[in-house]
Protein backbone atom coordinates (compact mmCIF):
# COMPACT_ATOMS: atom_id res chain seq x y z
CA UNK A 1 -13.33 -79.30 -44.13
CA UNK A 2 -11.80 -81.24 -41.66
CA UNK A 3 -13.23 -80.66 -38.49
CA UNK A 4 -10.76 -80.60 -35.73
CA UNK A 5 -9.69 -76.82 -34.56
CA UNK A 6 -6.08 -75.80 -33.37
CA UNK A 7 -6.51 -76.02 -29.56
CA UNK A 8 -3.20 -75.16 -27.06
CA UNK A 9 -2.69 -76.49 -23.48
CA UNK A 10 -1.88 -74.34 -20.66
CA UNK A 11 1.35 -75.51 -20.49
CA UNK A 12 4.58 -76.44 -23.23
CA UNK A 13 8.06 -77.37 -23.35
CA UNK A 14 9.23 -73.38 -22.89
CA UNK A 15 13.12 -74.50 -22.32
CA UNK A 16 15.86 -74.69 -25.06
CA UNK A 17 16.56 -78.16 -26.39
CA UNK A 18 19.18 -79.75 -28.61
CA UNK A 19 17.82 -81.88 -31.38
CA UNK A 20 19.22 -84.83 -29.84
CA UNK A 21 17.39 -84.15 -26.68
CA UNK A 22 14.10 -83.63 -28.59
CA UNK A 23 14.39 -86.89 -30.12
CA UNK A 24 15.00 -88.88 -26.88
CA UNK A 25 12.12 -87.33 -25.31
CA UNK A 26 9.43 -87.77 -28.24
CA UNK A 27 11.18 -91.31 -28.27
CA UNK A 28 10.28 -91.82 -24.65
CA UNK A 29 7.17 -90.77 -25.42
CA UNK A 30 6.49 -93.09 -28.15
CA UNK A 31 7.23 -91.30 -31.39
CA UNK A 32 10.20 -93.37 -33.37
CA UNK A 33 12.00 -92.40 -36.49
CA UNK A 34 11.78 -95.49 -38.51
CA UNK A 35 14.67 -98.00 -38.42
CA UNK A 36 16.47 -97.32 -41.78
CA UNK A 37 16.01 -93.46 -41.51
CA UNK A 38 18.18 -91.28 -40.64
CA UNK A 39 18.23 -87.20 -40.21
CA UNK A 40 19.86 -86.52 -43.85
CA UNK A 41 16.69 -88.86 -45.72
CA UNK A 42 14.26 -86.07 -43.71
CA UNK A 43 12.95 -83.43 -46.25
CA UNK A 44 13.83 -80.50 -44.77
CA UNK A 45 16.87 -79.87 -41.99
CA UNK A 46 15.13 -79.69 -38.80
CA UNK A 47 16.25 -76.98 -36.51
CA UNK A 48 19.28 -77.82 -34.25
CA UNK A 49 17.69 -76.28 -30.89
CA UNK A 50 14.38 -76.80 -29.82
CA UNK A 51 13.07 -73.13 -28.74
CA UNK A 52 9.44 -73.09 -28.35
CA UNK A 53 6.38 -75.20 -28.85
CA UNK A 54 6.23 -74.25 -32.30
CA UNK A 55 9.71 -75.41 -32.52
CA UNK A 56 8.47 -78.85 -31.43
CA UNK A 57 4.83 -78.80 -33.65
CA UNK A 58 7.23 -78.18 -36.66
CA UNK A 59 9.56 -81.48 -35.31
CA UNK A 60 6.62 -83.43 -35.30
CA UNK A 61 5.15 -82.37 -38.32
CA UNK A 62 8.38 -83.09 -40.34
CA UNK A 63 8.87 -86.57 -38.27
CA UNK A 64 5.09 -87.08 -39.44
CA UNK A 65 5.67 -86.50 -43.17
CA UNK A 66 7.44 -88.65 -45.77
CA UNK A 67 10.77 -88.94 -47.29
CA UNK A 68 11.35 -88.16 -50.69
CA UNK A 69 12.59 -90.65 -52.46
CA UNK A 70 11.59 -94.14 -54.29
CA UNK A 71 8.25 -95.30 -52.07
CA UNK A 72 8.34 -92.05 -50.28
CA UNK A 73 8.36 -93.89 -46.94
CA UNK A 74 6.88 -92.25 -43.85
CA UNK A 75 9.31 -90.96 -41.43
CA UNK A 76 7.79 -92.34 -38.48
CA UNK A 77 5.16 -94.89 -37.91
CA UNK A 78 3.88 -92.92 -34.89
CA UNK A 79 2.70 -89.91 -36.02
CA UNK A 80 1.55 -88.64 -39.50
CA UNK A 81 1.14 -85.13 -40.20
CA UNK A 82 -2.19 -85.05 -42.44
CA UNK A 83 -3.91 -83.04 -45.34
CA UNK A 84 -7.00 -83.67 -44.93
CA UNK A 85 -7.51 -81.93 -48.91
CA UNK A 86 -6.39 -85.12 -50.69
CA UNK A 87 -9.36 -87.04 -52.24
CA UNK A 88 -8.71 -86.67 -55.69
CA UNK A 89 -9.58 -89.82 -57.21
CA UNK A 90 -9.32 -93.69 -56.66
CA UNK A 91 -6.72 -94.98 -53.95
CA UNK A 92 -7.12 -91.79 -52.18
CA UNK A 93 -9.00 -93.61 -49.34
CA UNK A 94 -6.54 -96.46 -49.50
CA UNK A 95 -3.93 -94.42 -48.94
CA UNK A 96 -5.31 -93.00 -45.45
CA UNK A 97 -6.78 -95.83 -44.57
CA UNK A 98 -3.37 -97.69 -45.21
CA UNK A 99 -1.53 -95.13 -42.83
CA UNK A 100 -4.16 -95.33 -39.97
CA UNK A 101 -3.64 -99.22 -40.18
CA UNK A 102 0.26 -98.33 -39.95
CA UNK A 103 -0.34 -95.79 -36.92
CA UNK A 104 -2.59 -98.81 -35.05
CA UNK A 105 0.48 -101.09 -34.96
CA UNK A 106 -1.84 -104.37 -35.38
CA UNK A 107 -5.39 -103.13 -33.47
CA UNK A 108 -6.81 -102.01 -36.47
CA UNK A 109 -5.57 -105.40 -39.00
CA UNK A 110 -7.60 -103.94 -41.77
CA UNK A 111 -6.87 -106.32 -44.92
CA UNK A 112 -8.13 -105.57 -49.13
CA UNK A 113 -8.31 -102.13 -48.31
CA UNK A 114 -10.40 -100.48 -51.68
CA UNK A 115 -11.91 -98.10 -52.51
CA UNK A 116 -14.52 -95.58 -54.84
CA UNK A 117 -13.84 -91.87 -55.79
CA UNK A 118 -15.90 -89.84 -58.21
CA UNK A 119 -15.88 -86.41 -56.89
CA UNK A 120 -17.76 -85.08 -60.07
CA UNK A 121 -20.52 -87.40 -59.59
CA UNK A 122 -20.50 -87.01 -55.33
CA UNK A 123 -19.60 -90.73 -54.86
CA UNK A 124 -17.36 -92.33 -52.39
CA UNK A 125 -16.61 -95.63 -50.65
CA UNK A 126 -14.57 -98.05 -48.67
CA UNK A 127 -14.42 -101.67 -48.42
CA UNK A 128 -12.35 -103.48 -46.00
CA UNK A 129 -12.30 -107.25 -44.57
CA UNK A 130 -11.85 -106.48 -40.51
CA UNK A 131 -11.62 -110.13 -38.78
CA UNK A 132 -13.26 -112.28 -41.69
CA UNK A 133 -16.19 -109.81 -41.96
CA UNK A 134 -16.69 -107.33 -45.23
CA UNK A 135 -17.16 -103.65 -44.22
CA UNK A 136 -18.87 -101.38 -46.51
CA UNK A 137 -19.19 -97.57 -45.68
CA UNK A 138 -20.24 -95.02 -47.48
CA UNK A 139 -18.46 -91.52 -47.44
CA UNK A 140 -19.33 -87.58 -47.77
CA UNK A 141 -18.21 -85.88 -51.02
CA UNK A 142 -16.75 -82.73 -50.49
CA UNK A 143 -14.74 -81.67 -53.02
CA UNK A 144 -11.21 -83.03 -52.12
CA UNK A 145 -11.71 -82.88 -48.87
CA UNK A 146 -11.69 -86.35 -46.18
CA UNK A 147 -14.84 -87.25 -45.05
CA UNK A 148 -14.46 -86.18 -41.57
CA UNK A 149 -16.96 -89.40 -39.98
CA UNK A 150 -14.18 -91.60 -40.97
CA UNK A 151 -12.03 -90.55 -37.96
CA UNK A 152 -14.54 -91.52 -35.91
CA UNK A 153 -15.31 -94.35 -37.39
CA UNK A 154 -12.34 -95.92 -37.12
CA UNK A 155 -11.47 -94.50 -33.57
CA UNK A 156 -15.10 -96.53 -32.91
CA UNK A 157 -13.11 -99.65 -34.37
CA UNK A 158 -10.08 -99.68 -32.49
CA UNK A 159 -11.23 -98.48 -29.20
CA UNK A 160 -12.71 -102.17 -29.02
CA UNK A 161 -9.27 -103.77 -29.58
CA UNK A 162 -6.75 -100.65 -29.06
CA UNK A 163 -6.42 -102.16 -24.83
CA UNK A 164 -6.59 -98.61 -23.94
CA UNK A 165 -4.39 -96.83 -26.86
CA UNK A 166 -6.65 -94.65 -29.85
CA UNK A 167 -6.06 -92.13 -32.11
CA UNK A 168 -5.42 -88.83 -30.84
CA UNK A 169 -5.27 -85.58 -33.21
CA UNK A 170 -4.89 -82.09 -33.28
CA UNK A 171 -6.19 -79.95 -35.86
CA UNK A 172 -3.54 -77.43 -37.44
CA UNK A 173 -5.57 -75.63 -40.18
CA UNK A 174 -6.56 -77.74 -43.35
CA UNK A 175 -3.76 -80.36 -42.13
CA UNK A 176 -3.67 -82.32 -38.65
CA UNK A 177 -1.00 -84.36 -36.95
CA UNK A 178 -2.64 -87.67 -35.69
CA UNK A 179 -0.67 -90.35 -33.50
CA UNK A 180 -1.99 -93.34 -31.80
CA UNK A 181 -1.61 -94.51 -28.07
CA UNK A 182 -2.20 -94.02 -24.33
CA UNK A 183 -3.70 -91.22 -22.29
CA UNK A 184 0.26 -90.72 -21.23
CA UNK A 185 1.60 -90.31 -24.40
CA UNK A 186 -1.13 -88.16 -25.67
CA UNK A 187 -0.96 -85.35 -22.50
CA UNK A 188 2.87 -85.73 -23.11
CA UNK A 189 2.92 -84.73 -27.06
CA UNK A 190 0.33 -82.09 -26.15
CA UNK A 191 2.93 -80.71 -23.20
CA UNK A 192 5.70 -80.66 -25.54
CA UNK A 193 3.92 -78.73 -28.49
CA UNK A 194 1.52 -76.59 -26.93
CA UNK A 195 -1.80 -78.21 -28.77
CA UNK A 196 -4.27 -79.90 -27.53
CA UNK A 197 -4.30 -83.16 -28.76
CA UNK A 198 -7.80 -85.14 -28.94
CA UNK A 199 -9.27 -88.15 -28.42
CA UNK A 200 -12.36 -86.70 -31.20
């Protein structure tokens, strides 16, 4: 199970806010939607006032999710709201390893990302070339679950070349929403929503 409980703040964004609003500040803050996206490609209508700081978890949940079409692009390249019950098979790793690489913006330059998955027989790897150098780690089997050392793992590898940014998380149940940057952003997402976003 992925390891991360839901944790609020003392404080939140209480006051009413207009959509519009809510986007400027999380865009002040450092979470984009992606050039090329607009509101109608989002996969459901987000609310058109900002009430409460569940209001804004559910904003950045949908702004962390994917649009539903063709490559089923994510939304935004600054957060990503996460399942951590999604190791099924091969590429599963890939894929999260892909969209931590995407959340790093260049300080984690992971390159031939693979992988192994064979749940029924409790096996699980990644590979990864990380400045000219081969990486090989072995993962926990747990059903379909993520292998919750490879958070930290990574957060080990891009704390040496982040220049002060890392991931931050905050659990939500089964799913998470993780973003990556500076101690500012991070206190500011967790004032807005209420959670307690982490460093670990």
């Amino acid at each position: 199970m992925w390891p991360f409980s839901r944790k609020k703040t003392g404080g939140s964004a209480a006051s009413s806010t207009t959509l519009a609003q809510a986007l400027e500040l999380l865009a002040k803050a450092g979470v984009r939607i992606r050039p090329g996206i607009s509101l109608n490609d989002l996969p459901d209508p987000p609310l058109a006032t900002i009430e409460s700081p569940a209001d804004w978890v559910s904003l950045l949940a949908l702004l962390g999710s994917e649009v539903e079409r063709a490559k089923f692009e994510p939304i935004s390249d600054d957060i990503w709201h996460f399942d951590a019950e999604c190791i099924e098979d091969h590429g599963a790793y890939v894929d999260v390893l892909n969209r931590f690489v995407l959340l790093a913006k260049g300080a984690l330059p992971l390159a031939d990302v693979r992988d192994h998955v064979d749940v029924e027989a409790g096996e699980a790897w990644v590979e990864f070339t990380l400045h000219g150098k081969k990486e090989h780690w072995d993962l926990e089997v747990n059903n379909d679950w993520v292998d919750p050392e490879l958070y930290s793992r990574l957060q080990q590898l891009v704390t040496k070349r982040g220049d002060g940014k890392r991931f931050f998380i905050a659990g939500l149940g089964q799913d998470s929403l993780i973003s990556f940057g500076d101690d500012q952003m991070r206190q500011t997402l967790s004032r807005l929503s209420g959670l307690e976003f982490q460093w670990e």
